[in-house]
N, C-alpha and C. Protein backbone atom coordinates (compact mmCIF):
# COMPACT_ATOMS: atom_id res chain seq x y z
N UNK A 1 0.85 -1.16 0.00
CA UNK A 1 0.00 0.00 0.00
C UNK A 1 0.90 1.24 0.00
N UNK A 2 1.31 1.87 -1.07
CA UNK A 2 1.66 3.12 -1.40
C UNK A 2 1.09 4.48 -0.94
N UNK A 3 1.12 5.01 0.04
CA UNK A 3 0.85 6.27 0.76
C UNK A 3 0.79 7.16 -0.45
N UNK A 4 2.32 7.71 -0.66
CA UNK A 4 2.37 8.88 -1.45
C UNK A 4 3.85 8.83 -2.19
N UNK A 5 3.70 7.37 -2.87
CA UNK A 5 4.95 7.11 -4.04
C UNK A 5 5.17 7.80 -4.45
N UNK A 6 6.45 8.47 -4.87
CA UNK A 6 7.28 9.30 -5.44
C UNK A 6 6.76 9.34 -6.77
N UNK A 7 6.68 10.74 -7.55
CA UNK A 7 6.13 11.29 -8.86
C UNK A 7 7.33 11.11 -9.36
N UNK A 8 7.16 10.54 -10.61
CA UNK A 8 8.90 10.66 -11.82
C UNK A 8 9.37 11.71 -11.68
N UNK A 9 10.99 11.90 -11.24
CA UNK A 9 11.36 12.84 -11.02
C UNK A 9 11.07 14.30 -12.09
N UNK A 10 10.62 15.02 -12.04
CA UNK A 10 10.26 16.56 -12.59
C UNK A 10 8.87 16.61 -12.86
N UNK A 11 8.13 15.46 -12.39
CA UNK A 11 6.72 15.95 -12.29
C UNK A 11 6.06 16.50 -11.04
N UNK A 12 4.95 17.74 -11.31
CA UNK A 12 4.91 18.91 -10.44
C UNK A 12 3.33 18.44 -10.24
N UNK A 13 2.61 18.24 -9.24
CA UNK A 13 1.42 18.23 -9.02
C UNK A 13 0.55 19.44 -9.03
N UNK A 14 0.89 20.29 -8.74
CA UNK A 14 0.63 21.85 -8.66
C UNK A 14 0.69 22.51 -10.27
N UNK A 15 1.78 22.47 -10.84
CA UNK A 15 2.46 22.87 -11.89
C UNK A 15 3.47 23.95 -12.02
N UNK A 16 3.71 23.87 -10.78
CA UNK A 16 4.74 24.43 -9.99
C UNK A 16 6.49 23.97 -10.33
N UNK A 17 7.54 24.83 -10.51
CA UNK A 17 8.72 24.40 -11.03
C UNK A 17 9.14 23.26 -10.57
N UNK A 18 9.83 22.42 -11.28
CA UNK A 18 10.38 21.33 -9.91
C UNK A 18 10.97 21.44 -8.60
N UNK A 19 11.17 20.50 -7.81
CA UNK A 19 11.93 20.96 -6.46
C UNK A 19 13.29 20.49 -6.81
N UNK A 20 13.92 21.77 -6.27
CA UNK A 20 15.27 22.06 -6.35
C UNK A 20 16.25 20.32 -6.50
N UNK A 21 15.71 19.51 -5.82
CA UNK A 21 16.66 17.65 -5.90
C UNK A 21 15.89 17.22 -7.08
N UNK A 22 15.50 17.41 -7.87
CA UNK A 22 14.85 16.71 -8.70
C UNK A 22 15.28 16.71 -9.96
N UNK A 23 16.76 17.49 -10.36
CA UNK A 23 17.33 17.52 -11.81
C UNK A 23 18.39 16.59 -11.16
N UNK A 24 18.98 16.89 -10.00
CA UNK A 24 20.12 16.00 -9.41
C UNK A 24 19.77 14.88 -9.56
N UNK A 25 18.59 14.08 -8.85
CA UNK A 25 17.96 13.08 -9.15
C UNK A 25 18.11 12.08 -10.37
N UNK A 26 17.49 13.26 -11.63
CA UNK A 26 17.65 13.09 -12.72
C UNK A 26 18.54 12.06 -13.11
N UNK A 27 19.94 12.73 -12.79
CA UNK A 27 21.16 12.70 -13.59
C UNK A 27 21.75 11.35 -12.89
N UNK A 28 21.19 11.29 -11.58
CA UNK A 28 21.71 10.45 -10.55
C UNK A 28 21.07 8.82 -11.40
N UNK A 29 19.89 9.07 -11.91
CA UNK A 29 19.38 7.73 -12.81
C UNK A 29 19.60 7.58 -14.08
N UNK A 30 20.06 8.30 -14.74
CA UNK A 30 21.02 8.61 -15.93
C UNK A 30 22.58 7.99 -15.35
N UNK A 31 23.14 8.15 -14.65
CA UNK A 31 24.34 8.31 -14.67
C UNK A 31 24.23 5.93 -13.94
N UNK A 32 23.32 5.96 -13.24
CA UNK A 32 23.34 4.29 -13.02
C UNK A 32 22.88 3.56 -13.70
N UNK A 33 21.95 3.97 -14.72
CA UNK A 33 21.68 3.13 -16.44
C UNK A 33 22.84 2.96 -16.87
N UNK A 34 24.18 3.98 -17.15
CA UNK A 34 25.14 3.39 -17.55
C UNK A 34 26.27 2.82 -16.80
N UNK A 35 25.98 2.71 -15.41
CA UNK A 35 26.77 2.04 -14.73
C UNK A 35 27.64 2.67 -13.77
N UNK A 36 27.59 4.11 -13.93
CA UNK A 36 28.37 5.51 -13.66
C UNK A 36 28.55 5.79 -12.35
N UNK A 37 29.07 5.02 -11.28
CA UNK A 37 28.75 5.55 -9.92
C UNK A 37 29.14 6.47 -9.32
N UNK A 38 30.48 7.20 -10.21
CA UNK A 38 31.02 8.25 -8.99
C UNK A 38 30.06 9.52 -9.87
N UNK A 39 29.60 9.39 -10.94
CA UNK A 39 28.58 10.61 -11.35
C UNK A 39 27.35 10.41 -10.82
N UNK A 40 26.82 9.09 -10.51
CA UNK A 40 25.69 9.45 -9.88
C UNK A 40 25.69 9.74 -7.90
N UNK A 41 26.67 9.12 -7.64
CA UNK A 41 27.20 9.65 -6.11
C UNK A 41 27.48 11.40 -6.19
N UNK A 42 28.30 11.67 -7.45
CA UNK A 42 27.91 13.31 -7.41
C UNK A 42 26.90 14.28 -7.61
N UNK A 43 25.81 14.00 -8.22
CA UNK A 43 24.86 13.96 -8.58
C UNK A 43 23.54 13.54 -7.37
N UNK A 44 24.08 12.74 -6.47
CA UNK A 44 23.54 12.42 -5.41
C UNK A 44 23.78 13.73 -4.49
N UNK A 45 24.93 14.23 -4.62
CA UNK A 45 25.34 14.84 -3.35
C UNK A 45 24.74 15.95 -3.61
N UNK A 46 24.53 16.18 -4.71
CA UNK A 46 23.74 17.16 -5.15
C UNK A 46 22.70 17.55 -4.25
N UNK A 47 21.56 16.58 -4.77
CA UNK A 47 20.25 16.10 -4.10
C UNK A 47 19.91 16.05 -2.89
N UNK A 48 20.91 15.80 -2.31
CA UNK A 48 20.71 15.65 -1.04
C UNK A 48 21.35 17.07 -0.50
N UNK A 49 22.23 17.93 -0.65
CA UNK A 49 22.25 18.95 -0.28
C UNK A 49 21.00 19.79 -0.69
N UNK A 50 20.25 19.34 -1.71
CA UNK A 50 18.83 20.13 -2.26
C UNK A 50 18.25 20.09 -0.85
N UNK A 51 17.60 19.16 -1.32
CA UNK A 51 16.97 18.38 -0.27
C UNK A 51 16.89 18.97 1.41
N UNK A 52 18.27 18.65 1.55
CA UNK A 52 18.47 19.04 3.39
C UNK A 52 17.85 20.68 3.13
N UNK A 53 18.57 21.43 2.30
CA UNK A 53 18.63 22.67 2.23
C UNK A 53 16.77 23.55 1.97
N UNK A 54 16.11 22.81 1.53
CA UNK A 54 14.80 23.01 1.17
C UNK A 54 14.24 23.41 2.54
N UNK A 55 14.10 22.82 3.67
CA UNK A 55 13.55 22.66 5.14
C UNK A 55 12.03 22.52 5.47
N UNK A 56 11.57 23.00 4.27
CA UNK A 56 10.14 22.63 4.01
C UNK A 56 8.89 21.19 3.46
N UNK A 57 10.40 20.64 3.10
CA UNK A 57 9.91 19.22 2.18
C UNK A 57 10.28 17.90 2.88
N UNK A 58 9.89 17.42 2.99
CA UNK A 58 9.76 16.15 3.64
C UNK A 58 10.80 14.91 2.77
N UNK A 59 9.32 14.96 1.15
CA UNK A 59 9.21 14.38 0.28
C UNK A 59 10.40 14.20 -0.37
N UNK A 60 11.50 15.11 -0.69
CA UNK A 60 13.10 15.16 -1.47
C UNK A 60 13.66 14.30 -0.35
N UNK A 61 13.91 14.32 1.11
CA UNK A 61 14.59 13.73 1.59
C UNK A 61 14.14 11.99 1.67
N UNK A 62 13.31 11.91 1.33
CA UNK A 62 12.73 10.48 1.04
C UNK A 62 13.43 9.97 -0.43
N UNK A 63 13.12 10.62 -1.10
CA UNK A 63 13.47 10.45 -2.43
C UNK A 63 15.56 10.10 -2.65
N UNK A 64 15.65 11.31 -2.10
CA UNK A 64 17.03 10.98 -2.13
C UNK A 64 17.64 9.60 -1.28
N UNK A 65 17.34 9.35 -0.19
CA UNK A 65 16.90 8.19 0.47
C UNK A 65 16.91 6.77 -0.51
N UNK A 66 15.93 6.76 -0.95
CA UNK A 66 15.74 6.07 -2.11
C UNK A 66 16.89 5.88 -3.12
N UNK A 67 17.06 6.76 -3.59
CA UNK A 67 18.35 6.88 -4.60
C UNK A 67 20.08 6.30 -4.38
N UNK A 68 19.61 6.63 -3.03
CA UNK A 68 21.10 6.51 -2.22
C UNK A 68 21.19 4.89 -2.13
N UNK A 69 20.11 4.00 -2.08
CA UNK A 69 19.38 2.55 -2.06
C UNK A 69 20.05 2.01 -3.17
N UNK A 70 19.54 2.82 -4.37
CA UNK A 70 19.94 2.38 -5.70
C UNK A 70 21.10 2.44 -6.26
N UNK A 71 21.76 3.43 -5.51
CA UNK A 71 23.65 3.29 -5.57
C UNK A 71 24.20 2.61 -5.09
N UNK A 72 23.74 2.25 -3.94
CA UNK A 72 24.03 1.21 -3.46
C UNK A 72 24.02 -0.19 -3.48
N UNK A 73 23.07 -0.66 -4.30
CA UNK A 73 22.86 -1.76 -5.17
C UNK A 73 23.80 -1.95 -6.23
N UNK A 74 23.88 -0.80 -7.10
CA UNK A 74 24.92 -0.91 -8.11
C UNK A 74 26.38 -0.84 -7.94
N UNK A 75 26.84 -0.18 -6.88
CA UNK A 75 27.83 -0.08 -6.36
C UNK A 75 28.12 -1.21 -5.12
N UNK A 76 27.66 -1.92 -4.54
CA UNK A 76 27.54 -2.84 -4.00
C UNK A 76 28.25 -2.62 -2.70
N UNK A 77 27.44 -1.51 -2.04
CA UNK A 77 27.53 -0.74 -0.75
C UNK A 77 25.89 -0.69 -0.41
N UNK A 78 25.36 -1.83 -0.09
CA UNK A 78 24.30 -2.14 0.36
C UNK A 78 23.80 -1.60 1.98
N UNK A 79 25.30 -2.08 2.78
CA UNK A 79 25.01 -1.58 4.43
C UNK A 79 24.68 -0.08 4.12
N UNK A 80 26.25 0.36 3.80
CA UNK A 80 26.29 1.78 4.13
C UNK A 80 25.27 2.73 3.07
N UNK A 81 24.71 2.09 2.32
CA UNK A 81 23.42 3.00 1.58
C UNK A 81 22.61 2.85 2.32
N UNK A 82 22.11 1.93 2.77
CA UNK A 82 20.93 1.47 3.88
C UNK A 82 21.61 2.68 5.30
N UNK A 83 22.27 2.76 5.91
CA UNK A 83 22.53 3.58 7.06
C UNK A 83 21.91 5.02 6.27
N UNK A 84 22.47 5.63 5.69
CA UNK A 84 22.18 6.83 5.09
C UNK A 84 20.51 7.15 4.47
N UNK A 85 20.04 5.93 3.86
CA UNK A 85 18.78 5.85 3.76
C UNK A 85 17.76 6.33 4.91
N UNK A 86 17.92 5.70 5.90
CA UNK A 86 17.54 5.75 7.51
C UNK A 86 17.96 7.16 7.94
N UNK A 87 18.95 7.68 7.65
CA UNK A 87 19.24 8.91 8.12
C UNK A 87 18.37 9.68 7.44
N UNK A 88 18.39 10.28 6.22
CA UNK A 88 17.60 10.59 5.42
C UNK A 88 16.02 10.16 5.68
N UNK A 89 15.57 9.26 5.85
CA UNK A 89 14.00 9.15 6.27
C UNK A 89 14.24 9.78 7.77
N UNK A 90 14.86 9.69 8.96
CA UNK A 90 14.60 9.79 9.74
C UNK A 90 14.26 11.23 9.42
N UNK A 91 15.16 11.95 9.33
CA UNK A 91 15.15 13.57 8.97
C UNK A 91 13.82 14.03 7.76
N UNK A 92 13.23 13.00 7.21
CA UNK A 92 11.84 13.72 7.01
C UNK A 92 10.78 13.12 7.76
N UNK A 93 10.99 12.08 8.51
CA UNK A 93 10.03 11.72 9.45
C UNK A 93 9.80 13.24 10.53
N UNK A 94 10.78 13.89 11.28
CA UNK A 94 10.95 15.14 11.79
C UNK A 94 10.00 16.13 10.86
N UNK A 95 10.75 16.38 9.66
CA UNK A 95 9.52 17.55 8.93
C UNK A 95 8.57 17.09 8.44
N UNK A 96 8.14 15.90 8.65
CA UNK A 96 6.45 15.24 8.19
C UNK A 96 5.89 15.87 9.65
N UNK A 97 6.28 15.31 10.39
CA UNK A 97 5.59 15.50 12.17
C UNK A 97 5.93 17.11 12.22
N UNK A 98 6.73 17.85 12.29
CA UNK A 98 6.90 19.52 12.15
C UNK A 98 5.48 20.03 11.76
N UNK A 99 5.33 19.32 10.39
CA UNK A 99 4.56 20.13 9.33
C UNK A 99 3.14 19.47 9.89
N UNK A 100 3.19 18.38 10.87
CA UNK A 100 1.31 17.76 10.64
C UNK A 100 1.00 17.46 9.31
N UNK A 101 1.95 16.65 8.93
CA UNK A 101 2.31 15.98 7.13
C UNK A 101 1.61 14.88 7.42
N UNK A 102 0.78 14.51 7.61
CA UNK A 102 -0.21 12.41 8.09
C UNK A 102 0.37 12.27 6.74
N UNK A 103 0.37 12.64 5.38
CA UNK A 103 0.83 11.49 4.27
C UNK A 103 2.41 11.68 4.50
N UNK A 104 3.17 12.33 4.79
CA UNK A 104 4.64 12.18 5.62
C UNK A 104 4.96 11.28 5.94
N UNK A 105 4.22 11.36 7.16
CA UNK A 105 4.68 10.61 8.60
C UNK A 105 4.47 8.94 7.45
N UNK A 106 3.18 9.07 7.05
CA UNK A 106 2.78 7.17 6.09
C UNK A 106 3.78 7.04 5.44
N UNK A 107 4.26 7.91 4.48
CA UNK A 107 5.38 7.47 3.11
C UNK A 107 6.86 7.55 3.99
N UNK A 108 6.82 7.95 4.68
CA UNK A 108 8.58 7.51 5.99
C UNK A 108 8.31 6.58 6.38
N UNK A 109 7.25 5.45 6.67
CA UNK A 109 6.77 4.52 7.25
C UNK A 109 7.20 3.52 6.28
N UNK A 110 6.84 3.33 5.20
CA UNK A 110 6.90 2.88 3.93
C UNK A 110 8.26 2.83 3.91
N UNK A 111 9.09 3.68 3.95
CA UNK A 111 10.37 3.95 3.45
C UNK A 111 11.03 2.90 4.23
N UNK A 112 10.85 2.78 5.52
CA UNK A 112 11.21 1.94 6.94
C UNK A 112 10.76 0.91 6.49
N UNK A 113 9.71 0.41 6.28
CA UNK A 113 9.18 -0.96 5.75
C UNK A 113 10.05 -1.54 4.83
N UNK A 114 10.22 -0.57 3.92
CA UNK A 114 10.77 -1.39 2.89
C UNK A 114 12.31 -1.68 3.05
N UNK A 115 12.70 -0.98 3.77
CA UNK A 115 14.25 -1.35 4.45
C UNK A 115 14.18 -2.56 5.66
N UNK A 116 13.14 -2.68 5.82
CA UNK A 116 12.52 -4.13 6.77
C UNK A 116 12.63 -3.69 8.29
N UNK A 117 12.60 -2.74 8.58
CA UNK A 117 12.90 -1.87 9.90
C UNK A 117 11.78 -1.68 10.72
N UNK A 118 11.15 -2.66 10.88
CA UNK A 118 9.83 -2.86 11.66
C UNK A 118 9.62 -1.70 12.56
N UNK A 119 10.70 -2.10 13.86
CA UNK A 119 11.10 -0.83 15.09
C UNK A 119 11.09 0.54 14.14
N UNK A 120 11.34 1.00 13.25
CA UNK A 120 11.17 2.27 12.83
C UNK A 120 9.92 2.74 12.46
N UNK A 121 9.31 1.94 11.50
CA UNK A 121 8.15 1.36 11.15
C UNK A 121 6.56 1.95 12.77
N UNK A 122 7.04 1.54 13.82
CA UNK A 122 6.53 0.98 14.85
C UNK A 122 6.15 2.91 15.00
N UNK A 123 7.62 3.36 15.27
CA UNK A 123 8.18 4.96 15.68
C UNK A 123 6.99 6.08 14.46
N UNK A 124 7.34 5.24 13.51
CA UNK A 124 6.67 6.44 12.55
C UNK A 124 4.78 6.30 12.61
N UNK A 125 4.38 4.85 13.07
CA UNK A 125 3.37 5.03 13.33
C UNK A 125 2.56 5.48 14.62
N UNK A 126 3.47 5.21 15.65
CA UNK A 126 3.46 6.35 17.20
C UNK A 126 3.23 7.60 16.90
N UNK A 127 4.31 8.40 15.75
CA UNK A 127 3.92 9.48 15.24
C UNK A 127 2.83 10.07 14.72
N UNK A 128 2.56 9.14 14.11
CA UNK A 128 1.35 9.13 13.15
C UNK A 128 0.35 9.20 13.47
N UNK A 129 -0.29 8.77 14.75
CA UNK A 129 -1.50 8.56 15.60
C UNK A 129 -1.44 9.81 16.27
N UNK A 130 0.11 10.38 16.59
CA UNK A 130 -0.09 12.30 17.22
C UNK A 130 -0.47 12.75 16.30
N UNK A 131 0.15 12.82 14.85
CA UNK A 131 -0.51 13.79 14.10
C UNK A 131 -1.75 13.66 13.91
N UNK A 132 -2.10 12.97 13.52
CA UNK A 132 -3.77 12.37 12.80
C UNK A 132 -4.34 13.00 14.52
N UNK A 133 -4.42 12.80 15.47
CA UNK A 133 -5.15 13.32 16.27
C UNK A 133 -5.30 14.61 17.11
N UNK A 134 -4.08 15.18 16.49
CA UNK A 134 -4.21 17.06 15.77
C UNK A 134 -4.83 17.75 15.12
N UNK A 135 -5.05 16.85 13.77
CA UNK A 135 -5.69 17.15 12.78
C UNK A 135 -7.15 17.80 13.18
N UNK A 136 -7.66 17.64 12.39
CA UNK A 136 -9.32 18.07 12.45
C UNK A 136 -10.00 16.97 11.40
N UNK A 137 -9.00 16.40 10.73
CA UNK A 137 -9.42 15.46 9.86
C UNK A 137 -10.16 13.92 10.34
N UNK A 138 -11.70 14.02 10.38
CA UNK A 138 -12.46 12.54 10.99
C UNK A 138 -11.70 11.53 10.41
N UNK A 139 -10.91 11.32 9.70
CA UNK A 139 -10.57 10.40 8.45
C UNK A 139 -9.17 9.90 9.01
N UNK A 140 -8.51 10.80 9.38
CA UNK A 140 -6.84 10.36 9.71
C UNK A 140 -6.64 9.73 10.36
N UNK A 141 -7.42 9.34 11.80
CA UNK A 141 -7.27 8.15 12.27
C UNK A 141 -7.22 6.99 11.53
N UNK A 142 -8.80 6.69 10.89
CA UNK A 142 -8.71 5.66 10.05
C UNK A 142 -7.79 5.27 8.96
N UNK A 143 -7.27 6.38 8.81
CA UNK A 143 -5.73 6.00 7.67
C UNK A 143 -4.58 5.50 8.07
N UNK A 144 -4.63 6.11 9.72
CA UNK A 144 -3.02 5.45 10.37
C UNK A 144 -3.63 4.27 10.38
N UNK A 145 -4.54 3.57 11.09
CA UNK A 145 -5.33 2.39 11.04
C UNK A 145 -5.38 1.22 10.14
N UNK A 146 -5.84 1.44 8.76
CA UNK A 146 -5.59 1.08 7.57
C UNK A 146 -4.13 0.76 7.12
N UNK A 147 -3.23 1.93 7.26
CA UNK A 147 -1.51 1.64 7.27
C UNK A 147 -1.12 0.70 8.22
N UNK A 148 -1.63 0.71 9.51
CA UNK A 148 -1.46 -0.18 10.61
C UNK A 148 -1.69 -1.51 10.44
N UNK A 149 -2.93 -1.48 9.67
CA UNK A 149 -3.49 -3.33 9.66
C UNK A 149 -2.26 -4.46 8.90
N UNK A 150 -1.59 -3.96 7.76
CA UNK A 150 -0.53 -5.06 7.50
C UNK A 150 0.39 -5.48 8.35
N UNK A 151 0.51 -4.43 9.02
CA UNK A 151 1.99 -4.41 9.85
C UNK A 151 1.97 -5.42 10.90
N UNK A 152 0.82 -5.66 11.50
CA UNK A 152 0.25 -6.79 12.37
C UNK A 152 -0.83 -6.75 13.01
N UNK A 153 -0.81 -7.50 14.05
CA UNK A 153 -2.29 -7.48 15.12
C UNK A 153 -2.23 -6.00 15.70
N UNK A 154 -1.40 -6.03 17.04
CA UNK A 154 -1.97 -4.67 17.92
C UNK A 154 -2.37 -3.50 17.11
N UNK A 155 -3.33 -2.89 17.87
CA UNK A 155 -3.72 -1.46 17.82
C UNK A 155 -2.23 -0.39 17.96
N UNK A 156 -1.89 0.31 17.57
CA UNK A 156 -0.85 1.34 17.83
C UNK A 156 -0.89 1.86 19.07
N UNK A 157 -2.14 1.96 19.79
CA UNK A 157 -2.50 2.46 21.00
C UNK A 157 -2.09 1.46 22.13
N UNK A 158 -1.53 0.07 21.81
CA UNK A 158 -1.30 -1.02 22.47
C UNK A 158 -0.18 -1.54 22.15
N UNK A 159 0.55 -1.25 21.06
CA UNK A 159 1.86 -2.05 20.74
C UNK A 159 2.44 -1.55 21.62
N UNK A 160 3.67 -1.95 21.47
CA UNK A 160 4.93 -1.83 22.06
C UNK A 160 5.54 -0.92 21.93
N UNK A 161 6.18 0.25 22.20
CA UNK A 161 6.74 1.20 20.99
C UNK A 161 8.15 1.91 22.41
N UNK A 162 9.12 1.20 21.95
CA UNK A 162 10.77 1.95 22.16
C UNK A 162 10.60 3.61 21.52
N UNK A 163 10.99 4.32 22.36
CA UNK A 163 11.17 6.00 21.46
C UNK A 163 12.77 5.61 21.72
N UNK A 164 13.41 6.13 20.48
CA UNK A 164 14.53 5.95 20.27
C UNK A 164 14.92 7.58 20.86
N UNK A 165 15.92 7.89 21.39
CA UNK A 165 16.01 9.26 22.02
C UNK A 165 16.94 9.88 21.01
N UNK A 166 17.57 9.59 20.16
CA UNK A 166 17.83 10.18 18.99
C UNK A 166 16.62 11.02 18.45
N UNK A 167 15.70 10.76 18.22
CA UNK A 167 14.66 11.77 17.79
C UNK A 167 14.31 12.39 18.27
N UNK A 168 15.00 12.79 19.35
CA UNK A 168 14.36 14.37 20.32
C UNK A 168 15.67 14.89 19.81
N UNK A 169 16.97 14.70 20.04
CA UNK A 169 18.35 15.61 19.40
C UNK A 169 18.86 15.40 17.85
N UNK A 170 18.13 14.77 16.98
CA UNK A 170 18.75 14.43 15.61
C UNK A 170 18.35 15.67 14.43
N UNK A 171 19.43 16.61 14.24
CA UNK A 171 18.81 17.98 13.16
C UNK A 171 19.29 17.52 12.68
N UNK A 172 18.07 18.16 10.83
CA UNK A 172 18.48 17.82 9.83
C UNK A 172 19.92 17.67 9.23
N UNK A 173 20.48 18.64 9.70
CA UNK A 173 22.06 19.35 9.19
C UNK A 173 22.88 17.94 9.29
N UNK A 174 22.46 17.20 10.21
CA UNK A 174 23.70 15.64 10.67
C UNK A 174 23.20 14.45 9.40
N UNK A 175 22.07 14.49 8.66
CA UNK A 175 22.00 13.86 7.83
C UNK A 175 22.96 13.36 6.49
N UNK A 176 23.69 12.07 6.51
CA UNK A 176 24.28 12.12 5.32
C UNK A 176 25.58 11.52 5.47
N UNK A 177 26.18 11.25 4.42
CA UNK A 177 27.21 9.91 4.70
C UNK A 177 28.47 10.55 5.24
């Protein structure tokens, strides 16, 4: 279940210019079609300085996240893309919850999932149940809910949930390899 999958990089929902990581991006999947890793690692660094530098977007630091996954595959730096991945989600998990982002907080959830990070997974949906019950939205509960049901049995209101204390001192600025 896809929250809020990433748009091909330079498509604008709004019709609004692209965001600033999104030509870096680009070049970063250009440059690993041909096999290119230290251009798409530059090209990365790009992105991810976009990204951090934006402070408003959640969504780029996910993305780059992602990307950093896919260099890592090709380059066959699997751990240490995966560490940086996590860094990078963690740091938009922060500006999803900042912003009262509920599709945020879901697509960082996702991001954790798919890195198999249950315990993170667990964190972003703890989150998720503050925001949604900020909101004014009747609906947001039932969405953390819905996101909740694959993940397993308990209610969120009943699991288990470790707060990692890194997420009370972790700024964006420390994000990154």
């Amino acid at each position: 279940m896809l929250i809020g999958a990433a748009s091909t990089y330079g498509e604008s929902h709004s019709g609004a210019a692209p965001s600033p990581w999104v030509a870096p991006l680009q070049r970063v999947e250009k440059a690993l079609a041909s096999q290119n890793v230290s251009a798409a690692e530059e090209a990365w660094h790009e992105a991810r300085r976009a990204a951090l530098g934006s402070r408003q977007h959640w969504d780029g630091l996910i993305e780059v996240g992602e990307a950093s996954l896919r260099i890592g595959e090709v380059a066959n730096r699997r751990q240490a893309a995966q560490a940086t991945a996590r860094r990078l989600y963690l740091a938009a998990l922060f500006r999803a919850r900042q912003q009262g982002a509920l599709d945020g907080v879901l697509r960082t959830a996702e991001a954790f999932a798919a890195l198999g990070d249950r315990e993170a997974v667990t964190q972003c949906l703890h989150v998720a149940r503050h925001v949604a019950e900020r909101t004014r939205d009747p609906q947001a509960r039932a969405r953390v809910e819905a996101f909740r049901a694959p993940w397993g049995g308990e209610s969120i209101q009943t699991a288990t949930f470790t707060w990692d204390p890194l997420l009370l001192h972790f700024p964006d600025e420390s994000v990154g390899p």
